[in-house]
C-alpha atoms as a PDB file:
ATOM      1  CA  UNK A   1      86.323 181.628  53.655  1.00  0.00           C
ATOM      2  CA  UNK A   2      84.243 179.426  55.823  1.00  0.00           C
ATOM      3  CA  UNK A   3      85.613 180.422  59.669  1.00  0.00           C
ATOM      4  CA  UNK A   4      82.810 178.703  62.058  1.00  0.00           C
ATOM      5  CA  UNK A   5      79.986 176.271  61.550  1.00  0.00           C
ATOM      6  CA  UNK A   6      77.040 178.510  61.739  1.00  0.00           C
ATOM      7  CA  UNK A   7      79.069 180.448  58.817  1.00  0.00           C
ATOM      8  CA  UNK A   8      78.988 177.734  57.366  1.00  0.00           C
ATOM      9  CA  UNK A   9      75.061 177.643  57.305  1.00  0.00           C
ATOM     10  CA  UNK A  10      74.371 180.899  56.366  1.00  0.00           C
ATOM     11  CA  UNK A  11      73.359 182.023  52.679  1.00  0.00           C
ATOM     12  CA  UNK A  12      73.456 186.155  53.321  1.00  0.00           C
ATOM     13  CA  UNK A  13      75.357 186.617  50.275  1.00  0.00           C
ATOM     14  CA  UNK A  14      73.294 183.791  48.215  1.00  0.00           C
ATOM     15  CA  UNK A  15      70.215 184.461  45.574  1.00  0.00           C
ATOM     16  CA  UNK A  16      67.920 181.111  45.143  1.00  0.00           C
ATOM     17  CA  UNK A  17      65.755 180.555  42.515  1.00  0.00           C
ATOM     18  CA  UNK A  18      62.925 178.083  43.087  1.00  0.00           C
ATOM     19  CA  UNK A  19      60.614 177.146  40.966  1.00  0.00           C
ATOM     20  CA  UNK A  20      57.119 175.374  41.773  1.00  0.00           C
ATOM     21  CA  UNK A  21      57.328 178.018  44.881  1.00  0.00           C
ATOM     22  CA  UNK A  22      53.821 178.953  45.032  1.00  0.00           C
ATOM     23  CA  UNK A  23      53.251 175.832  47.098  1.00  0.00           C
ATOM     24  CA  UNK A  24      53.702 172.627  48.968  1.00  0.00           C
ATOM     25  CA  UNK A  25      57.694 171.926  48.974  1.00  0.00           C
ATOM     26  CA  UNK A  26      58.747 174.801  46.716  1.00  0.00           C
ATOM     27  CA  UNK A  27      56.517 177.636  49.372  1.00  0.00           C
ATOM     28  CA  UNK A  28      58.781 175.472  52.197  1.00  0.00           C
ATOM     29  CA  UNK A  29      61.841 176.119  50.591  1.00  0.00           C
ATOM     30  CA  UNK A  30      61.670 179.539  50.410  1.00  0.00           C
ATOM     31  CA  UNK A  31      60.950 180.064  53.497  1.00  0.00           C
ATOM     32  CA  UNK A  32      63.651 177.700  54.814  1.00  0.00           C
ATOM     33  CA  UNK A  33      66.089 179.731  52.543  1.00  0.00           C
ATOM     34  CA  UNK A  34      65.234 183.120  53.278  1.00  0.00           C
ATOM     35  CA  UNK A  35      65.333 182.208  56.926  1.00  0.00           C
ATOM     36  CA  UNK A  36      68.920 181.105  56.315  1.00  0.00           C
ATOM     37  CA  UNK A  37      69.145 185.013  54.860  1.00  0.00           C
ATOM     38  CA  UNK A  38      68.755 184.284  50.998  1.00  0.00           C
ATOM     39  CA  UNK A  39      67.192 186.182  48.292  1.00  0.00           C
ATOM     40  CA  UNK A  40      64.427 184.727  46.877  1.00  0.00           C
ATOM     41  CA  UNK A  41      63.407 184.541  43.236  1.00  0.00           C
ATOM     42  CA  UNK A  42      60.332 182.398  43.174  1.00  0.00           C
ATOM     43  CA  UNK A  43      58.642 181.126  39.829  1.00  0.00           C
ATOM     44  CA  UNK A  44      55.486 179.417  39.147  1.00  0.00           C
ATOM     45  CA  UNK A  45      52.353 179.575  37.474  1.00  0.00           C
ATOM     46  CA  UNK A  46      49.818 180.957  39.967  1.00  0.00           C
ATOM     47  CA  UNK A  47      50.571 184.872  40.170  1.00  0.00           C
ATOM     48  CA  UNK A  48      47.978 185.240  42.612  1.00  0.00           C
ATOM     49  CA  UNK A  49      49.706 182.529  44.886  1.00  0.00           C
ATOM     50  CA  UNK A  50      53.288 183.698  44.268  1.00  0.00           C
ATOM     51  CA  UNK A  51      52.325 187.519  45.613  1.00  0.00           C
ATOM     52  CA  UNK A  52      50.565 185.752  48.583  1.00  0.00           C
ATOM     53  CA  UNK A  53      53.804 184.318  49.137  1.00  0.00           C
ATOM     54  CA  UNK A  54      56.200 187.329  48.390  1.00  0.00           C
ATOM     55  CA  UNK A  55      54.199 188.919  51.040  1.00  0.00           C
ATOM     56  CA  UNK A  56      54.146 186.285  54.066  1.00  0.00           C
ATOM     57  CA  UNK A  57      58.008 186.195  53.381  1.00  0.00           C
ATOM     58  CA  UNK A  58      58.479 189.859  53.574  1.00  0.00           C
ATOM     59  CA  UNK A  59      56.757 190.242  57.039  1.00  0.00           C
ATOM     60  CA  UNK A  60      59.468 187.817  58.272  1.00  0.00           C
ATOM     61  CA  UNK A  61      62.078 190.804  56.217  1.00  0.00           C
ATOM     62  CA  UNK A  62      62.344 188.185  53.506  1.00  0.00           C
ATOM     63  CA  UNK A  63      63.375 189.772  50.318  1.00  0.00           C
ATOM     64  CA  UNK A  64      61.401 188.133  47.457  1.00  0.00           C
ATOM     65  CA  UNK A  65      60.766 188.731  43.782  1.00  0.00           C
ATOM     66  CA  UNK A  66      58.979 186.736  41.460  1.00  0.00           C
ATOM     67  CA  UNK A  67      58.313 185.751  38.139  1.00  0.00           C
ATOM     68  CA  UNK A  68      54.821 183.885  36.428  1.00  0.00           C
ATOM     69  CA  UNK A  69      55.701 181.200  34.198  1.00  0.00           C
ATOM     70  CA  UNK A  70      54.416 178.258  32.890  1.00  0.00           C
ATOM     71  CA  UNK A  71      57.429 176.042  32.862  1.00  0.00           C
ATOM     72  CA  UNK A  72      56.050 173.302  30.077  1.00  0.00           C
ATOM     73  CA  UNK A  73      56.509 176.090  27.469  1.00  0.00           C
ATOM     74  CA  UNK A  74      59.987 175.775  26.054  1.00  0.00           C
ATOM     75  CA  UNK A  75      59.554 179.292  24.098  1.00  0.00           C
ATOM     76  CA  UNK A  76      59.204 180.459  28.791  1.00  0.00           C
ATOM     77  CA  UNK A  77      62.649 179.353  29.482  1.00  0.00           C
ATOM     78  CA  UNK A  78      65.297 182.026  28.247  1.00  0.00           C
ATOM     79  CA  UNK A  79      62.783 184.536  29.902  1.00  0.00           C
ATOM     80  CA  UNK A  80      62.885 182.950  32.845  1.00  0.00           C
ATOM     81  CA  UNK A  81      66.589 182.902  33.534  1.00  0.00           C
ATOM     82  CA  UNK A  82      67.155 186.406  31.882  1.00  0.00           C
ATOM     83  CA  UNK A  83      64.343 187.856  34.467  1.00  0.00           C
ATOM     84  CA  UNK A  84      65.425 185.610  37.592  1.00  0.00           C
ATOM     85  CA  UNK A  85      69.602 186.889  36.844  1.00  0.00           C
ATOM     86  CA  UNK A  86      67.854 190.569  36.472  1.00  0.00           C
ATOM     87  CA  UNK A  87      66.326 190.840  39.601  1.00  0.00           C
ATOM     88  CA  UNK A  88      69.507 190.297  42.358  1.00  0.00           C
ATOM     89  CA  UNK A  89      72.061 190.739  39.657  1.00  0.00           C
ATOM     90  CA  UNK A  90      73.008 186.666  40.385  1.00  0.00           C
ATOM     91  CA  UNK A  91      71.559 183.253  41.204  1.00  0.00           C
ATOM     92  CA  UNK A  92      73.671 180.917  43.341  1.00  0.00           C
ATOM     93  CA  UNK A  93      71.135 178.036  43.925  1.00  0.00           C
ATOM     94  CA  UNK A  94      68.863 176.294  41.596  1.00  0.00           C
ATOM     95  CA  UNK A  95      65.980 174.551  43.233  1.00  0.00           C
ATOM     96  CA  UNK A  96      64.218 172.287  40.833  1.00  0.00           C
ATOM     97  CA  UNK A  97      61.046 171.730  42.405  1.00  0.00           C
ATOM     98  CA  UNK A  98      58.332 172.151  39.969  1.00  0.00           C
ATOM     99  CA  UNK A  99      56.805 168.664  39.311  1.00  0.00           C
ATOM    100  CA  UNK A 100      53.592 167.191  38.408  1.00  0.00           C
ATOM    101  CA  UNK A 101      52.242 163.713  39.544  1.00  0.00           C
ATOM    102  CA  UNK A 102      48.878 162.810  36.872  1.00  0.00           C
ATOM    103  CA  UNK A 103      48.936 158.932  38.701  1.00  0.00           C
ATOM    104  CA  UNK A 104      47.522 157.219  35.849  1.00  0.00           C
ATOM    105  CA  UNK A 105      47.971 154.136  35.741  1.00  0.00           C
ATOM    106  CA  UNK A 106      49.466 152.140  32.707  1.00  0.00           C
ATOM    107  CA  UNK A 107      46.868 151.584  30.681  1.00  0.00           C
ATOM    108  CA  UNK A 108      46.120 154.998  30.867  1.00  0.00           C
ATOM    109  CA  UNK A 109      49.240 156.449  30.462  1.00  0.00           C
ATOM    110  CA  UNK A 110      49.271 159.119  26.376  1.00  0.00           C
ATOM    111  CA  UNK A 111      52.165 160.182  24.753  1.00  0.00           C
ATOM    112  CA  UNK A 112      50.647 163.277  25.812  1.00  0.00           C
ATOM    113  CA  UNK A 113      50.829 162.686  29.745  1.00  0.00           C
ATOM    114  CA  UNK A 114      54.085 160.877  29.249  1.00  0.00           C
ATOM    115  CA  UNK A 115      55.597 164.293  27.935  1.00  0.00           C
ATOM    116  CA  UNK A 116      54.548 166.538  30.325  1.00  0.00           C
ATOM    117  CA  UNK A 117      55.887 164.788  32.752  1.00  0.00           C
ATOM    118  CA  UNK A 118      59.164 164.049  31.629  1.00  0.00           C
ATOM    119  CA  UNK A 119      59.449 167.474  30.248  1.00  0.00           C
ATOM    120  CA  UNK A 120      58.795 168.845  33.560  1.00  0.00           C
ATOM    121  CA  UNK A 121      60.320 166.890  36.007  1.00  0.00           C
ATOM    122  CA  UNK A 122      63.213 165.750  34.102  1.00  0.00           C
ATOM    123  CA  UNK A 123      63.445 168.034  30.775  1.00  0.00           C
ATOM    124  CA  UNK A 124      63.062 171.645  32.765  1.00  0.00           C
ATOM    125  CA  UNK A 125      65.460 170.931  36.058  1.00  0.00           C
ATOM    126  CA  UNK A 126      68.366 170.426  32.889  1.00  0.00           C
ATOM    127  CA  UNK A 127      68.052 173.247  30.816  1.00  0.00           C
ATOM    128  CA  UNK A 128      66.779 176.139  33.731  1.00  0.00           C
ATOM    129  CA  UNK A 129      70.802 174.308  35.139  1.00  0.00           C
ATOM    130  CA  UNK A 130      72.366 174.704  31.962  1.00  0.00           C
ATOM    131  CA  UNK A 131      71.413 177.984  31.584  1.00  0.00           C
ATOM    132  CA  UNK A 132      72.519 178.865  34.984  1.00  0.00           C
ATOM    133  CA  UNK A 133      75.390 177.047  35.727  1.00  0.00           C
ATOM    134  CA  UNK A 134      77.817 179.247  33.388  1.00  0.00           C
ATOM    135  CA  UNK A 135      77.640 182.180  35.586  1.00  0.00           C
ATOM    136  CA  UNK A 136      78.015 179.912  38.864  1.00  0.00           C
ATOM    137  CA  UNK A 137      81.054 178.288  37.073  1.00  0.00           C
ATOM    138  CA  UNK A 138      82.336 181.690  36.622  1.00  0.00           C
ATOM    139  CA  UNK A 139      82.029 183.155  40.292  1.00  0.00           C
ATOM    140  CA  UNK A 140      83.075 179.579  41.156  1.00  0.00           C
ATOM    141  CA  UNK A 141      80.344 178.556  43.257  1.00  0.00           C
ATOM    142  CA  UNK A 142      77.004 177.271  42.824  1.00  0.00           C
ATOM    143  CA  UNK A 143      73.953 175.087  43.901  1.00  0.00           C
ATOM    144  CA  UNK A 144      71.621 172.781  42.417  1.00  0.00           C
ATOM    145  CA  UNK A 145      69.117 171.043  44.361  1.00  0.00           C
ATOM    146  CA  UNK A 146      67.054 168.717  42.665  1.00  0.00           C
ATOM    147  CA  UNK A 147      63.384 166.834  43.676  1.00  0.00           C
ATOM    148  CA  UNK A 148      63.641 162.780  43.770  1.00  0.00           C
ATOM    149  CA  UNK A 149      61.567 160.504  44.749  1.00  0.00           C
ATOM    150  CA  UNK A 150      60.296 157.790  46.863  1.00  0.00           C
ATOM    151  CA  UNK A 151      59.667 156.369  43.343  1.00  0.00           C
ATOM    152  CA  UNK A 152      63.667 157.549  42.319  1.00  0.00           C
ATOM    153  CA  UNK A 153      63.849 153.805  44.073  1.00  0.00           C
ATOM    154  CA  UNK A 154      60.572 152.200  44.157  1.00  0.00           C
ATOM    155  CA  UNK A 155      57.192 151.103  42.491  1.00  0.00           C
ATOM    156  CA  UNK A 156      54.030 152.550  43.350  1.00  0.00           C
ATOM    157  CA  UNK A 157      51.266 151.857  42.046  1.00  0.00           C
ATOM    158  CA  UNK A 158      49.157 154.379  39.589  1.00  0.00           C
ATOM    159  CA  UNK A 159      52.816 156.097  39.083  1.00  0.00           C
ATOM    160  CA  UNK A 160      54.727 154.744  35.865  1.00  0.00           C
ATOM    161  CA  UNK A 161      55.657 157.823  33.732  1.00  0.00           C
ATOM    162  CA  UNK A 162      55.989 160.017  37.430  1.00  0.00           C
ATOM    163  CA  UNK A 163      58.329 156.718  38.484  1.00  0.00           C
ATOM    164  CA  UNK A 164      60.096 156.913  35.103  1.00  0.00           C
ATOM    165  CA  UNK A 165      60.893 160.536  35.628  1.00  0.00           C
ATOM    166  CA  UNK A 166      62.227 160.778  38.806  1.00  0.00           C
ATOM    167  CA  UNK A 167      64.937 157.635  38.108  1.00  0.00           C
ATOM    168  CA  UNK A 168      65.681 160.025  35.762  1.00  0.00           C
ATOM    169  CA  UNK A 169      66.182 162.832  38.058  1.00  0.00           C
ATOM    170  CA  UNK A 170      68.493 160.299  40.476  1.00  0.00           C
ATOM    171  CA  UNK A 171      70.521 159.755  37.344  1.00  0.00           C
ATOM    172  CA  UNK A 172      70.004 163.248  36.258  1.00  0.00           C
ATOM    173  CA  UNK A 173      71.630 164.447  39.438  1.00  0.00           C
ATOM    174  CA  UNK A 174      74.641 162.217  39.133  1.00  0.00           C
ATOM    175  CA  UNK A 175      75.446 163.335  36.251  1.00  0.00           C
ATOM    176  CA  UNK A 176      75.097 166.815  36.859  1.00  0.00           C
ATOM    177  CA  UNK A 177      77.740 166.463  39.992  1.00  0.00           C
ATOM    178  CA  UNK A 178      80.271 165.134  37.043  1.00  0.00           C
ATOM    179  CA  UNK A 179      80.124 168.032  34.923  1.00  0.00           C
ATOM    180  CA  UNK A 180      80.004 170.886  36.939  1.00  0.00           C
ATOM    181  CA  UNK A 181      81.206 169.749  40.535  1.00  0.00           C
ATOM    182  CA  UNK A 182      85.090 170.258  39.792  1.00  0.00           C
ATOM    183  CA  UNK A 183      83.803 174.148  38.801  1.00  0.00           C
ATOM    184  CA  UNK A 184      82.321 175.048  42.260  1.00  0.00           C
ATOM    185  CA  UNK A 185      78.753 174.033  41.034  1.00  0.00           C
ATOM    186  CA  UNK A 186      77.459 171.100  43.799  1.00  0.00           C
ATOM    187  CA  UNK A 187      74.509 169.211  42.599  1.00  0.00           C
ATOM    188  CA  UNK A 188      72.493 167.339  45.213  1.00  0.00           C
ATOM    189  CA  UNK A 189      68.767 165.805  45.076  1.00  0.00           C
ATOM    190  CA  UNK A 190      65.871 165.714  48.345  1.00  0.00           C
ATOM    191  CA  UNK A 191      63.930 162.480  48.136  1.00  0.00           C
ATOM    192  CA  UNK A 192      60.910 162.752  50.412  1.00  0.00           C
ATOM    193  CA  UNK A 193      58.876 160.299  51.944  1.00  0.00           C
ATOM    194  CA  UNK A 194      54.870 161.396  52.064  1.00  0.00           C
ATOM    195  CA  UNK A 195      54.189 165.106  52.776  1.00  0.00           C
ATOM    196  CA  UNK A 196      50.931 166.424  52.284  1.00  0.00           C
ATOM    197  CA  UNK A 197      51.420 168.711  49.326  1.00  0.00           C
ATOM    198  CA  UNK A 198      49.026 169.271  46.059  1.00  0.00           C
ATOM    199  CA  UNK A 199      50.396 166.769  44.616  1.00  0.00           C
ATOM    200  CA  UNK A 200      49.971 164.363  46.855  1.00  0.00           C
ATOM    201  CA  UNK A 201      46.160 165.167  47.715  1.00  0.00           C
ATOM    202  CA  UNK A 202      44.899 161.898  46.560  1.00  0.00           C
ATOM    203  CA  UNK A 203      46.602 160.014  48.789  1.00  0.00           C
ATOM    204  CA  UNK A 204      46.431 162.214  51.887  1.00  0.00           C
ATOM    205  CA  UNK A 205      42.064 162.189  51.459  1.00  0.00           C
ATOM    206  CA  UNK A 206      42.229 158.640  52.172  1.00  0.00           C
ATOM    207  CA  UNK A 207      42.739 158.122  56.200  1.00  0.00           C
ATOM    208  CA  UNK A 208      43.848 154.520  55.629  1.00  0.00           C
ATOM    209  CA  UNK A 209      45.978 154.879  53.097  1.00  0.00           C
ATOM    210  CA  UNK A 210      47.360 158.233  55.506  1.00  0.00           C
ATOM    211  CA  UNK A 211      47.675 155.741  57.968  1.00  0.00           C
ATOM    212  CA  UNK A 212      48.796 152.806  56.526  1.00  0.00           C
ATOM    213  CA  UNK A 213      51.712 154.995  55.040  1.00  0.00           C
ATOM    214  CA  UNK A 214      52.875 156.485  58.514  1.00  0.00           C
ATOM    215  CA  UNK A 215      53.272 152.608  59.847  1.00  0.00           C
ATOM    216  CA  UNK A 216      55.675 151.771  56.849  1.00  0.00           C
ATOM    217  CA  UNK A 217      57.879 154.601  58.097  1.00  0.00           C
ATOM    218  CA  UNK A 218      60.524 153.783  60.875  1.00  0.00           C
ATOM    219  CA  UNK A 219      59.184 156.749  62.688  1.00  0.00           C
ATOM    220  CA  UNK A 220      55.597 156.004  62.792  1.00  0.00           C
ATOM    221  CA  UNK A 221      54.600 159.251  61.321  1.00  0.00           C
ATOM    222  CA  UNK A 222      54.285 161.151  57.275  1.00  0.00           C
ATOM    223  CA  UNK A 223      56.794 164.104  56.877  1.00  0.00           C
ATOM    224  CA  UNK A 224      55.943 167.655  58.079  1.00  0.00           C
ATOM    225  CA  UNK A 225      56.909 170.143  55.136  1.00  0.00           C
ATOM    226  CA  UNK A 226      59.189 171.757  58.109  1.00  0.00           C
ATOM    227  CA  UNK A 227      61.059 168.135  58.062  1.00  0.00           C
ATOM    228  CA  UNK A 228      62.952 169.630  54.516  1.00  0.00           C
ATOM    229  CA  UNK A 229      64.076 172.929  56.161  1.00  0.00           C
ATOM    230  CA  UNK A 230      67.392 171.413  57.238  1.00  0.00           C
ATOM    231  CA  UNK A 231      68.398 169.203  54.327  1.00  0.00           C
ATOM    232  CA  UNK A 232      67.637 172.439  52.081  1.00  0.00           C
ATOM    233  CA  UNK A 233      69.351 175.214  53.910  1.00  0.00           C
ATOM    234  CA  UNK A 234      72.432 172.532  54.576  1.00  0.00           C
ATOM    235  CA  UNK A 235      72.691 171.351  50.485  1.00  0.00           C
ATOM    236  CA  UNK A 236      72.116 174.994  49.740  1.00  0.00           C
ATOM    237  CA  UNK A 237      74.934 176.321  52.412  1.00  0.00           C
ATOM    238  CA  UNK A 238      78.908 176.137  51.956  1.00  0.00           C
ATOM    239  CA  UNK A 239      78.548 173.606  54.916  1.00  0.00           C
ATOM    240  CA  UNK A 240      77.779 171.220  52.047  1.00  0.00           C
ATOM    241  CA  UNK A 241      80.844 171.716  50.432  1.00  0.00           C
ATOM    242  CA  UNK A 242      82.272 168.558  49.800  1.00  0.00           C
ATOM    243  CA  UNK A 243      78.543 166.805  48.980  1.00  0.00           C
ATOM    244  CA  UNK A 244      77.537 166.244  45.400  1.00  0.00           C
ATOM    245  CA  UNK A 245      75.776 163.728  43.290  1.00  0.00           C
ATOM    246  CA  UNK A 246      73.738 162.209  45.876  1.00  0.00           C
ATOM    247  CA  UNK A 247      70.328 161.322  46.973  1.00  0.00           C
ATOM    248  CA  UNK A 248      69.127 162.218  50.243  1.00  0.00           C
ATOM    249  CA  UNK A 249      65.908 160.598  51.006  1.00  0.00           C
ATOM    250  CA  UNK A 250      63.765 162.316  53.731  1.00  0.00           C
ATOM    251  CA  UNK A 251      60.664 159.768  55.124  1.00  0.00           C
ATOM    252  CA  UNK A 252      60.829 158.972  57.999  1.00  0.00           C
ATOM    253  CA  UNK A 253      62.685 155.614  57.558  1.00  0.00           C
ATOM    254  CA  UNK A 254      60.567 154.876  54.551  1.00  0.00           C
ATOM    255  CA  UNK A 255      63.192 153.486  52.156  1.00  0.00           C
ATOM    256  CA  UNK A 256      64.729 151.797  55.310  1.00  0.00           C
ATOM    257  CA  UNK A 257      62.026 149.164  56.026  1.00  0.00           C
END
């Protein structure tokens, strides 16, 4: 039982599993997580980039494992979950972070493109939950933290089928909070404004689009990746208890204006 606030925030006893962690928001989690004191199973493609980051984490007495995995192969999935419950014996919270972003614009848009990114950022986040969510059900607690979108809400251009998918994930989270919520499992989705990640590249090499972005904002600035450290440790923590189903935009005042 929860006794103070700062109890409240900690995740000692938690294991997270994040995928897209060798990088941009999923590197940011971890680190925000294990800070909070969670064990860390981190997935992605890059191995090189995932041992680079099991090691910065465990000179700040991080533990991490990891796991290589290319997510857009179905036959990866079962492995994945099998491995990730293998290494800490549990998984408590379910970061969905592993996206990709091809901006094409209409015209250009294959059935090709259009799967990989619904697969991925729609497709995956369900079925790495499903798999998990049993086991949370039966300890009667869990966590799933989902990626949204500026684009969860708006049209930008060059961004159709990466639009399309994350609606999907606002939905996708909804929906999640009404099946498992009443279990113990909480499902919750981060929306960020810009942040300067791989996958936003293309926009961040442009000054004046860099610029012209920061002045939409009610702020007057783009997002630091440390701007997610709170909203992840808190929808992560027991001090989001009584939170499910929604979408938390953070962007500076983006959606706002």
């Amino acid at each position: 039982m929860v006794t103070n606030a700062l109890e409240a925030f900690s995740l000692h006893d938690k294991v997270a599993l994040i995928t897209g962690a060798s990088s941009g928001i999923g590197a940011q989690q971890a680190r925000a997580l294990g800070s909070a004191g969670a064990r860390l199973v981190l997935v992605a493609r890059s191995e090189d980039s995932l041992k680079a980051l099991q090691a910065e984490l465990a000179d700040k007495d991080i533990k991490a494992s990891y796991i290589a995995a290319d997510l857009l192969d179905e036959q990866q999935w079962d492995s994945v979950v099998e491995q990730a419950q293998s290494c800490y014996g549990q998984i408590d919270i379910l970061c969905n972070t592993a996206g990709v972003n091809l901006r094409q614009a209409a015209e250009q848009v294959t059935s090709e493109s259009w799967d990989i990114t619904q697969i991925l950022n729609v497709k995956v986040p369900f079925m790495l939950a499903q798999k998990l969510v049993p086991a949370m059900q039966a300890r009667g607690w869990g966590r799933i933290i989902n990626v949204a979108s500026l684009q969860s809400a708006r049209a930008l251009t060059n961004g159709i089928a990466y639009g399309a998918s994350k609606g999907a994930v606002a939905q996708l989270t909804r929906a999640m909070a009404e099946a498992w919520s009443a279990s113990g499992v909480g499902c919750n989705a981060i929306a960020p404004g810009f942040f300067h990640t791989g996958l936003t590249q293309a926009v961040f090499d442009s000054p004046e689009i860099v610029e012209k972005l920061a002045k939409q904002t009610a702020i007057g600035r783009n997002g630091d990746l440390q701007d997610l450290d709170g909203i992840t440790v808190f929808l992560a923590s027991r001090a989001a208890d009584y939170i499910t189903g929604q979408v938390i935009y953070v962007d500076g005042g983006f959606t706002a204006k």
